[in-house]
PDB file of N, CA and C in Angstrom:
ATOM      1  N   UNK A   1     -16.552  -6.504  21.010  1.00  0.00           N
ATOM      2  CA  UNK A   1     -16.168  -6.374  19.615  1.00  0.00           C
ATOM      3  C   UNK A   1     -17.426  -6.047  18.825  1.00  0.00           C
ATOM      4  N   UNK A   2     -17.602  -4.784  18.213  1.00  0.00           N
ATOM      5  CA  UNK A   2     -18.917  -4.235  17.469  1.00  0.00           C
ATOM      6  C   UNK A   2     -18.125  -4.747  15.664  1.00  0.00           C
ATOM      7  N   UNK A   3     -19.291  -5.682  15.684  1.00  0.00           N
ATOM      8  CA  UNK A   3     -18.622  -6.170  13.660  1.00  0.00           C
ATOM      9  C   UNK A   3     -20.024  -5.799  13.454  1.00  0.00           C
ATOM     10  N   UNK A   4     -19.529  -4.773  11.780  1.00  0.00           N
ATOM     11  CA  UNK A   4     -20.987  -4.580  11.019  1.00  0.00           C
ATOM     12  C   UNK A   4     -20.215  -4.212  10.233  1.00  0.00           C
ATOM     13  N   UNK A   5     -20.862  -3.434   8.766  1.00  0.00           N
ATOM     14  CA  UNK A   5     -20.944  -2.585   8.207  1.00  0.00           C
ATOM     15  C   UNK A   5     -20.366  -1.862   8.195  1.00  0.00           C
ATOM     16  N   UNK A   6     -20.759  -0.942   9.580  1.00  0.00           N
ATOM     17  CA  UNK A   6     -20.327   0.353   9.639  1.00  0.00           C
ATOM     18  C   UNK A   6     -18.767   0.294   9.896  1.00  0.00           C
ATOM     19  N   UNK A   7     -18.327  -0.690  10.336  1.00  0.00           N
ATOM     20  CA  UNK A   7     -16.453  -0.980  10.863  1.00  0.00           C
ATOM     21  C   UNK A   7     -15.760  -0.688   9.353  1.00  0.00           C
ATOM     22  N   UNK A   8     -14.368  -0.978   9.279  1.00  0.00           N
ATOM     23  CA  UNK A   8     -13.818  -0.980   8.221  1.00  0.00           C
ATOM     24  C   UNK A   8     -13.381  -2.516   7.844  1.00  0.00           C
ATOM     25  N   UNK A   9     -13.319  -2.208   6.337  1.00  0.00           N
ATOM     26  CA  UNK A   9     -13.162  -3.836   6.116  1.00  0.00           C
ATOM     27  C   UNK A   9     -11.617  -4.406   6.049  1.00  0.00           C
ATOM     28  N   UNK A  10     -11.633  -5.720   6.034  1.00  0.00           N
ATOM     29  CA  UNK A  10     -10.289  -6.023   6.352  1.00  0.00           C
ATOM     30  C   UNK A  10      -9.856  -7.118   5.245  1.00  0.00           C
ATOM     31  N   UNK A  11      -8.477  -7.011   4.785  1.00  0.00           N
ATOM     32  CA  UNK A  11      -7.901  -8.463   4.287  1.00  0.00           C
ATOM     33  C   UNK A  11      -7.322  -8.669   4.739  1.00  0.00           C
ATOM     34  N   UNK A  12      -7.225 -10.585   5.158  1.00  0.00           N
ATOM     35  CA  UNK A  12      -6.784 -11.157   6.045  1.00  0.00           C
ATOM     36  C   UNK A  12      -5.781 -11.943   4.954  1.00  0.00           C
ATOM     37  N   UNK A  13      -4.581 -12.121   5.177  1.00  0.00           N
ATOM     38  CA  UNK A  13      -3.938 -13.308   4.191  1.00  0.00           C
ATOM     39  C   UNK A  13      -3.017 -13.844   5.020  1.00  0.00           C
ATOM     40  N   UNK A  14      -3.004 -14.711   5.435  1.00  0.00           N
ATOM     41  CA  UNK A  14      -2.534 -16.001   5.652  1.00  0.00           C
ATOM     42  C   UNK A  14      -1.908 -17.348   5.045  1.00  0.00           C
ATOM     43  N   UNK A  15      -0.405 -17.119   5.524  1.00  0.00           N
ATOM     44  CA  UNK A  15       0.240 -18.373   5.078  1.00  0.00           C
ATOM     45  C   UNK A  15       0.467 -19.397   5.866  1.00  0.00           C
ATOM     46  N   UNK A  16       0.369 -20.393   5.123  1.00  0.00           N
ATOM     47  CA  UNK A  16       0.334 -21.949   6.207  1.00  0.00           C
ATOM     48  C   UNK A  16       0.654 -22.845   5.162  1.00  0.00           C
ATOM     49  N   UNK A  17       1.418 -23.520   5.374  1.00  0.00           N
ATOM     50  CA  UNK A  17       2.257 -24.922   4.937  1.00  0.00           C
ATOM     51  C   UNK A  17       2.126 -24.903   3.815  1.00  0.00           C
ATOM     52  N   UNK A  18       2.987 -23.499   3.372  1.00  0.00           N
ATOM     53  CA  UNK A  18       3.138 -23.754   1.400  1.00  0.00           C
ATOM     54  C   UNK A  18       2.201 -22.732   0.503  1.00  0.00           C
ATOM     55  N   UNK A  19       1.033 -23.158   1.863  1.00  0.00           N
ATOM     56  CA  UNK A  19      -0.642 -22.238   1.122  1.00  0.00           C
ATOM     57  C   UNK A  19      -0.652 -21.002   1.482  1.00  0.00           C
ATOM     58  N   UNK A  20      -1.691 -20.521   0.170  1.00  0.00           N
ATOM     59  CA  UNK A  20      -1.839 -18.742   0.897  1.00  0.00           C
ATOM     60  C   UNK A  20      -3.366 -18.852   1.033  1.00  0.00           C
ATOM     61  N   UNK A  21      -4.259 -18.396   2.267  1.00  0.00           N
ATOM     62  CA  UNK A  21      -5.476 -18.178   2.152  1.00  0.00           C
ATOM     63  C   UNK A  21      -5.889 -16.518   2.575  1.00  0.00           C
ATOM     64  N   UNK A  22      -6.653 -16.391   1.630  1.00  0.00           N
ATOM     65  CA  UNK A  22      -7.186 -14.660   1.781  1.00  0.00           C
ATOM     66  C   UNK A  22      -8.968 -14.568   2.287  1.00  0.00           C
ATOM     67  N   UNK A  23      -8.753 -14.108   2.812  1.00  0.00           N
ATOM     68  CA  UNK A  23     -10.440 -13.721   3.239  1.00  0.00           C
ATOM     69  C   UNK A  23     -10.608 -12.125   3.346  1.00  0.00           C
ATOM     70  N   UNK A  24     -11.913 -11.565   3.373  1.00  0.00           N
ATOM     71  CA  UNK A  24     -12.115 -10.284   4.256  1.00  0.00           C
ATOM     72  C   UNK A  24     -13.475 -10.267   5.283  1.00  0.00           C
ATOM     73  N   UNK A  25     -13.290  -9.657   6.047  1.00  0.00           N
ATOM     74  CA  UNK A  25     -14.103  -9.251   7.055  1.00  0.00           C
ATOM     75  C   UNK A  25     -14.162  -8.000   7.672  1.00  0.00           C
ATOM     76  N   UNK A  26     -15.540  -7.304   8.374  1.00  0.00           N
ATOM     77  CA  UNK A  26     -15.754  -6.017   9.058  1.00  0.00           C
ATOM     78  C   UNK A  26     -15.451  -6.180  10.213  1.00  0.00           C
ATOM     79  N   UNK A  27     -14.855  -5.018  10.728  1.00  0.00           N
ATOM     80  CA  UNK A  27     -14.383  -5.073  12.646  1.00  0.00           C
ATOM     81  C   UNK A  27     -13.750  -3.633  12.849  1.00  0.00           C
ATOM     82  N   UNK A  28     -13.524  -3.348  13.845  1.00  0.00           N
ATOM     83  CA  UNK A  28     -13.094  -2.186  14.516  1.00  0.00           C
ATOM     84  C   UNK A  28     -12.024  -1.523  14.683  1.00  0.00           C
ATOM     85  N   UNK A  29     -10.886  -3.221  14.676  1.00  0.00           N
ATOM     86  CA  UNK A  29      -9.933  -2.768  15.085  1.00  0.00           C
ATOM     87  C   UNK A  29      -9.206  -4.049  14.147  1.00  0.00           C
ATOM     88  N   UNK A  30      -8.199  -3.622  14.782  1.00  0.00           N
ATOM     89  CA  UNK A  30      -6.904  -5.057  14.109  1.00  0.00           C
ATOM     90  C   UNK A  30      -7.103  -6.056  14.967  1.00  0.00           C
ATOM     91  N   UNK A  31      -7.173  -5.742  15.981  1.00  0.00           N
ATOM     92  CA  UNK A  31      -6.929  -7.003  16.850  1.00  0.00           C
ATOM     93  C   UNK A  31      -8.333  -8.056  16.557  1.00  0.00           C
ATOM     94  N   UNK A  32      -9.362  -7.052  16.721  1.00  0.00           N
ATOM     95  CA  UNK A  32     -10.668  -7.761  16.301  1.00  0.00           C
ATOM     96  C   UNK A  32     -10.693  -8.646  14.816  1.00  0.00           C
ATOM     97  N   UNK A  33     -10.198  -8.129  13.947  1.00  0.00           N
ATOM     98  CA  UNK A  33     -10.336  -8.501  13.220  1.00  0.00           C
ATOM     99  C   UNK A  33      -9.245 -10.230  12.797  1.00  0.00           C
ATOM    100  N   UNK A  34      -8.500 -10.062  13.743  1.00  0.00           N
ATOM    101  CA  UNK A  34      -7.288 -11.016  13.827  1.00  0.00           C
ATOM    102  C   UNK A  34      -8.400 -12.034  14.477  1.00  0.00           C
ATOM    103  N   UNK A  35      -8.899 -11.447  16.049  1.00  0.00           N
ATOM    104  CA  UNK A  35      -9.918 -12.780  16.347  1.00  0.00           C
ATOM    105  C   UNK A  35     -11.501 -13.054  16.142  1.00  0.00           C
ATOM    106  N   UNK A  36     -11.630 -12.195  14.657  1.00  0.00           N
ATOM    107  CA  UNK A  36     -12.766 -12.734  14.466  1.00  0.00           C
ATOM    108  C   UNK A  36     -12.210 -14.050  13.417  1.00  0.00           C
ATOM    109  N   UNK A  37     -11.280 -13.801  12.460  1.00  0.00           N
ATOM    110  CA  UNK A  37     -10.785 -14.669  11.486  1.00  0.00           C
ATOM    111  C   UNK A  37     -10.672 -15.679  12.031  1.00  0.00           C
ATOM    112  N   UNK A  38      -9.954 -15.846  13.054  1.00  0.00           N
ATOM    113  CA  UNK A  38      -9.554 -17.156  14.315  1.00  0.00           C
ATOM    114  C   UNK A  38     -10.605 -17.657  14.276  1.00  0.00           C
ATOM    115  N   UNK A  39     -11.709 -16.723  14.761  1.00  0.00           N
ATOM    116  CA  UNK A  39     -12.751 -18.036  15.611  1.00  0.00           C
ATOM    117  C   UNK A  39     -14.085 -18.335  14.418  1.00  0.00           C
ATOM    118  N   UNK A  40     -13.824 -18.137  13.395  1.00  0.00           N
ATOM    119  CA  UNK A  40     -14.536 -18.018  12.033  1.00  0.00           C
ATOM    120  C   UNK A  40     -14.228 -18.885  10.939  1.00  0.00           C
ATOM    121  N   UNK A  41     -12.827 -19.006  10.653  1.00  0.00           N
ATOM    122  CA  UNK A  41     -12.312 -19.894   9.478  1.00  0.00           C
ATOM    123  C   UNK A  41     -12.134 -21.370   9.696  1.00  0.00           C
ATOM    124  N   UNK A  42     -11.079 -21.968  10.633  1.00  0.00           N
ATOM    125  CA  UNK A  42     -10.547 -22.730  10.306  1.00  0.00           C
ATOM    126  C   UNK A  42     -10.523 -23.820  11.732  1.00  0.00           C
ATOM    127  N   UNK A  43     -11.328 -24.950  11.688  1.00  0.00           N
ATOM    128  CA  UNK A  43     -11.241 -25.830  12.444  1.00  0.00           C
ATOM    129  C   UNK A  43      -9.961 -26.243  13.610  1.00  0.00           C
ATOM    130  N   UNK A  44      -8.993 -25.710  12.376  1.00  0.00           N
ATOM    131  CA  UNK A  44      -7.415 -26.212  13.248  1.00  0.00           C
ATOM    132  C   UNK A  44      -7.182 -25.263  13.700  1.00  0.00           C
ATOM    133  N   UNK A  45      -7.686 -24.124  14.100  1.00  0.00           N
ATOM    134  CA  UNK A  45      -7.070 -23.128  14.980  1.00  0.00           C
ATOM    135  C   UNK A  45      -7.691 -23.263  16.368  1.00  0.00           C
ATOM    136  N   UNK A  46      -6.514 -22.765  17.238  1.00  0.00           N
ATOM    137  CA  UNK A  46      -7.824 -22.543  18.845  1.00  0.00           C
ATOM    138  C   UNK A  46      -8.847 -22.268  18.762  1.00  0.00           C
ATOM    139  N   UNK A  47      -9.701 -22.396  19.181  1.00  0.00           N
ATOM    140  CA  UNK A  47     -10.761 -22.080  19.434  1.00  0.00           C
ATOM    141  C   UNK A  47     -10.995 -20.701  20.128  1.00  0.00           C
ATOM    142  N   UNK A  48      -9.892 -20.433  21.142  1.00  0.00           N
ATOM    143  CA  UNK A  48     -10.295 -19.168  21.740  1.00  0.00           C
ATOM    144  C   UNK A  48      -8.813 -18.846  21.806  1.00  0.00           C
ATOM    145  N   UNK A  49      -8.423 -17.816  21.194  1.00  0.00           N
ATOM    146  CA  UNK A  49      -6.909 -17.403  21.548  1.00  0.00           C
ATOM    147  C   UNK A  49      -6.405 -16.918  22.271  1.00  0.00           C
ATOM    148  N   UNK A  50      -5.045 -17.037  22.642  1.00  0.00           N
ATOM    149  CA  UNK A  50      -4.632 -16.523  24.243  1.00  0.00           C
ATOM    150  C   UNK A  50      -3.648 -16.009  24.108  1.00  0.00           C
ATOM    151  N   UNK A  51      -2.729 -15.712  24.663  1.00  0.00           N
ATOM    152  CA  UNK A  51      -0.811 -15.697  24.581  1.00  0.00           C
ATOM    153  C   UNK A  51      -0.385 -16.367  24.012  1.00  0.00           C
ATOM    154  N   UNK A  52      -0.962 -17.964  24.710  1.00  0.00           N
ATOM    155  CA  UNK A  52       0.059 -19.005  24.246  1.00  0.00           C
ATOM    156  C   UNK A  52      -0.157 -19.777  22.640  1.00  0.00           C
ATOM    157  N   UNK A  53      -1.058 -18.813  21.869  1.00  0.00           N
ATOM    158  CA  UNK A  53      -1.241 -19.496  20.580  1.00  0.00           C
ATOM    159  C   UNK A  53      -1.220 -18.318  19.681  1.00  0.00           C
ATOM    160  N   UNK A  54      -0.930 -17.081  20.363  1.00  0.00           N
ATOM    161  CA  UNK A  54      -1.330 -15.899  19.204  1.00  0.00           C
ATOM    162  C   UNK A  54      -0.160 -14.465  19.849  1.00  0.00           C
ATOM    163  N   UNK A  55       0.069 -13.924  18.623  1.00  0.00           N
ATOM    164  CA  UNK A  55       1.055 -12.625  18.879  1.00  0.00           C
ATOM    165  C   UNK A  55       0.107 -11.642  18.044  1.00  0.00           C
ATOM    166  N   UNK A  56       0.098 -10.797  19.137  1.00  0.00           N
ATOM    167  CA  UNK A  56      -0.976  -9.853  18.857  1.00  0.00           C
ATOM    168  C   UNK A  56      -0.641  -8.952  17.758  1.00  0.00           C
ATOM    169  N   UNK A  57      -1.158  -8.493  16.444  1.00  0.00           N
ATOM    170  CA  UNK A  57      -0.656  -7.841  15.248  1.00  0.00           C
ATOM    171  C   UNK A  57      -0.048  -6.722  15.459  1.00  0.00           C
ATOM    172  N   UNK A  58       0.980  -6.397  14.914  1.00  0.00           N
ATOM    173  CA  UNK A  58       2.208  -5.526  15.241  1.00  0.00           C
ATOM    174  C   UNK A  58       2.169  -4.545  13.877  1.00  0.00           C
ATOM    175  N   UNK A  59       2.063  -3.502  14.060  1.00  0.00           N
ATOM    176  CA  UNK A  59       2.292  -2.905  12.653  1.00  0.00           C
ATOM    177  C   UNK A  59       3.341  -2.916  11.854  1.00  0.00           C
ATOM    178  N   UNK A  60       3.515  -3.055  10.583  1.00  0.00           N
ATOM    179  CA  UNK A  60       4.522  -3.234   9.594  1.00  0.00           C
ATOM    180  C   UNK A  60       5.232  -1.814   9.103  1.00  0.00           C
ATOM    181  N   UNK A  61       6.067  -1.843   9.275  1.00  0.00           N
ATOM    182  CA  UNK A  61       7.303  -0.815   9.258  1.00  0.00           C
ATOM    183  C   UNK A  61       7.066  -0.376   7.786  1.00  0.00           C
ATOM    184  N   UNK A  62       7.116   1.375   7.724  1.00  0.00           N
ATOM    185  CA  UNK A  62       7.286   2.020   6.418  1.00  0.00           C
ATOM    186  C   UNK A  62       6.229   1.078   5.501  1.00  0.00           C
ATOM    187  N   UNK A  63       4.750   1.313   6.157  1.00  0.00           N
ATOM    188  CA  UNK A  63       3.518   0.496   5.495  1.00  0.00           C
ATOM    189  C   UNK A  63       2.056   1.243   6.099  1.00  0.00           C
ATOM    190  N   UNK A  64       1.708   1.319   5.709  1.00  0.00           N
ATOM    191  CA  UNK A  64       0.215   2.072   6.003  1.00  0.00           C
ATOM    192  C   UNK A  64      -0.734   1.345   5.877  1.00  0.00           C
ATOM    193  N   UNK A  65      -1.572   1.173   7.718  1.00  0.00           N
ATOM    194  CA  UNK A  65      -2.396  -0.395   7.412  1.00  0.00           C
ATOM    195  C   UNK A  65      -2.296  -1.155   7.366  1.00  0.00           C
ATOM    196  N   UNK A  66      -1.170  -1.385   8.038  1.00  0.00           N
ATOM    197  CA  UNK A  66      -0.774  -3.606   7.538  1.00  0.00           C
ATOM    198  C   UNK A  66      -0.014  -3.802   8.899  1.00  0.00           C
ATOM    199  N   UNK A  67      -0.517  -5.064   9.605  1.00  0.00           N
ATOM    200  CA  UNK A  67      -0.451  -5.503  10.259  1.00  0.00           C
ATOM    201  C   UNK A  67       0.046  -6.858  10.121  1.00  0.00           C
ATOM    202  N   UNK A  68       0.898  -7.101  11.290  1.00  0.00           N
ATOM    203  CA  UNK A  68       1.511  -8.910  10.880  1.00  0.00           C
ATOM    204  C   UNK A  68       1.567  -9.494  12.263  1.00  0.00           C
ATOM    205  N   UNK A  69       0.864 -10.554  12.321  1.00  0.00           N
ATOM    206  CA  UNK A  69       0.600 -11.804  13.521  1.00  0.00           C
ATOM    207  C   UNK A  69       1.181 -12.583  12.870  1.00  0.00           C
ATOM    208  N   UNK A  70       1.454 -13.531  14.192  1.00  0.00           N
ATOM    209  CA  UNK A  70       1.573 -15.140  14.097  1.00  0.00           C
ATOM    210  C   UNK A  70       0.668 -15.693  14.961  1.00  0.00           C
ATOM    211  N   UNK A  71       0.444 -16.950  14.496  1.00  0.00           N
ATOM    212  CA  UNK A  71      -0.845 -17.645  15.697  1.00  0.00           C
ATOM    213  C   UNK A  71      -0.123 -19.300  15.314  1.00  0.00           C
ATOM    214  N   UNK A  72       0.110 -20.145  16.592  1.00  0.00           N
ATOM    215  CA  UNK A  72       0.582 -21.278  16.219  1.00  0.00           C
ATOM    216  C   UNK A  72      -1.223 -22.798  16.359  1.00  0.00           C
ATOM    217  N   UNK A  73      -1.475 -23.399  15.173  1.00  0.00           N
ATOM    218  CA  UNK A  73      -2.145 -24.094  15.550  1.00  0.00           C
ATOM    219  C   UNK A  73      -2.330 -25.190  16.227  1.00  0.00           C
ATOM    220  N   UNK A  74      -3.253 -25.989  16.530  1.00  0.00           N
ATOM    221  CA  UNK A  74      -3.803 -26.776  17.384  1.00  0.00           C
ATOM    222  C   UNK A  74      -2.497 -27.655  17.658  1.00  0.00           C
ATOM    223  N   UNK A  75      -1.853 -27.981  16.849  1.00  0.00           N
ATOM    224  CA  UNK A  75      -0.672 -29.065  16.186  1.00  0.00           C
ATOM    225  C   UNK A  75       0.583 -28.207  16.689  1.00  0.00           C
ATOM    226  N   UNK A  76       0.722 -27.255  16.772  1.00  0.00           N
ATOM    227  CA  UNK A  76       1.830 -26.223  16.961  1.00  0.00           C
ATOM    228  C   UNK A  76       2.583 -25.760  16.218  1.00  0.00           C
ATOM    229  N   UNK A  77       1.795 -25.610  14.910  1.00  0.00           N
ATOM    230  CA  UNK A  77       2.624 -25.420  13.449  1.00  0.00           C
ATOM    231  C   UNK A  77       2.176 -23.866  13.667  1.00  0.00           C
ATOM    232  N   UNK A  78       3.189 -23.000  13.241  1.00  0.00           N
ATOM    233  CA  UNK A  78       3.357 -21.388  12.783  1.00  0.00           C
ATOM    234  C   UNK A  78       2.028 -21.084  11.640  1.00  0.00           C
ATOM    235  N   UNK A  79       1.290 -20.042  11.427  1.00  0.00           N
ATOM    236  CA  UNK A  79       0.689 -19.512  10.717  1.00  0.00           C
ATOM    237  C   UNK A  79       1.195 -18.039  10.761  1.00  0.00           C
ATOM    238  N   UNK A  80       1.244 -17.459   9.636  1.00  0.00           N
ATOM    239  CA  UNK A  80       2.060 -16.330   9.312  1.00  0.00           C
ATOM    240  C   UNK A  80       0.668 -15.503   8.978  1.00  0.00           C
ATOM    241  N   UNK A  81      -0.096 -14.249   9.492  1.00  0.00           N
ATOM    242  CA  UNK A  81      -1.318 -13.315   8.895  1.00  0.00           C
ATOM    243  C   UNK A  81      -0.740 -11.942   8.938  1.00  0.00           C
ATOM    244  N   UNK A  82      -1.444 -11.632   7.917  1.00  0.00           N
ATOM    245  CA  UNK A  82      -1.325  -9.905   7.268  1.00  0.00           C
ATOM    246  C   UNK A  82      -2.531  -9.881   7.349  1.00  0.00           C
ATOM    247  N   UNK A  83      -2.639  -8.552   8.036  1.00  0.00           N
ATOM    248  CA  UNK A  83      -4.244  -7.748   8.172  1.00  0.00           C
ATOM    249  C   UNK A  83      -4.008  -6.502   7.673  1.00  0.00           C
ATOM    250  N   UNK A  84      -4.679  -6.383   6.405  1.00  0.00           N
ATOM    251  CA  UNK A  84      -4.590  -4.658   5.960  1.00  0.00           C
ATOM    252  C   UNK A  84      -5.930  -4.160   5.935  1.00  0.00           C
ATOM    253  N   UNK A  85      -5.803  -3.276   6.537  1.00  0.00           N
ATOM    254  CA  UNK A  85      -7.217  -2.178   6.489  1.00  0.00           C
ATOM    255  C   UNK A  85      -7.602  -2.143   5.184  1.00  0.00           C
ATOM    256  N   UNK A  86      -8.048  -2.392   4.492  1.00  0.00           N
ATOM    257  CA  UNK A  86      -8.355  -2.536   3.294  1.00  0.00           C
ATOM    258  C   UNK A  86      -9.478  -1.127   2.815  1.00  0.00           C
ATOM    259  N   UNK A  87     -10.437  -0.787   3.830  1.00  0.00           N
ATOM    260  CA  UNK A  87     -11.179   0.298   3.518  1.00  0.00           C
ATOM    261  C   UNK A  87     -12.095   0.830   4.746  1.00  0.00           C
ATOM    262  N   UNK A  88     -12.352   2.034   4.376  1.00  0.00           N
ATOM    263  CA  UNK A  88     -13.096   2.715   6.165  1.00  0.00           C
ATOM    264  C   UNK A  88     -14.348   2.674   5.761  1.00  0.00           C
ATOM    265  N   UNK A  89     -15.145   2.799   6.329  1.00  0.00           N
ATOM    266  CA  UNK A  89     -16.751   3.306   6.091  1.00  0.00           C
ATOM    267  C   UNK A  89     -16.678   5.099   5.777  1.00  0.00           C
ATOM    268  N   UNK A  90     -17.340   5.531   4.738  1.00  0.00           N
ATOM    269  CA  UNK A  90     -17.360   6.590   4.258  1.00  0.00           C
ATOM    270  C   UNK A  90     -18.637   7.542   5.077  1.00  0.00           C
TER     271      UNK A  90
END
């Protein structure tokens, strides 16, 4: 996974129990960017994601750039993420 700069940037938004949390980050791809958020934010998530805790981001129908996972945490509660390409390197 090459994260810099030069990648495109990403918003990550995430719903979990009621809450909405937004972040952004640089990465390559969607998927990267799904597990850099994972292994970056939030204590209660796996630590390293696998099958059995994560659905790999699926693109969103009649949408350009947007991507939608689920990842279940440590506890086995659902987390709902949108990853939109938010911008390319020029």
């Amino acid at each position: 996974m090459n994260i810099g700069t030069s990648d495109p940037l990403w918003t990550v938004v995430a719903e979990y129990e009621g809450c909405t949390y937004v972040s952004q980050c640089h990465a390559e791809a969607v998927e990267d960017a799904c597990v850099l958020w994972i292994s970056s934010e939030h204590d209660w998530l796996p630590s390293q994601p696998d099958g059995d805790y994560l659905d790999m981001p699926e693109p969103l129908e009649h949408s350009a750039n947007v991507w939608c996972a689920s990842i279940l945490t440590r506890d086995e509660d659902m987390i709902l993420l949108h990853l939109i390409r938010t911008a390319t390197p020029s």
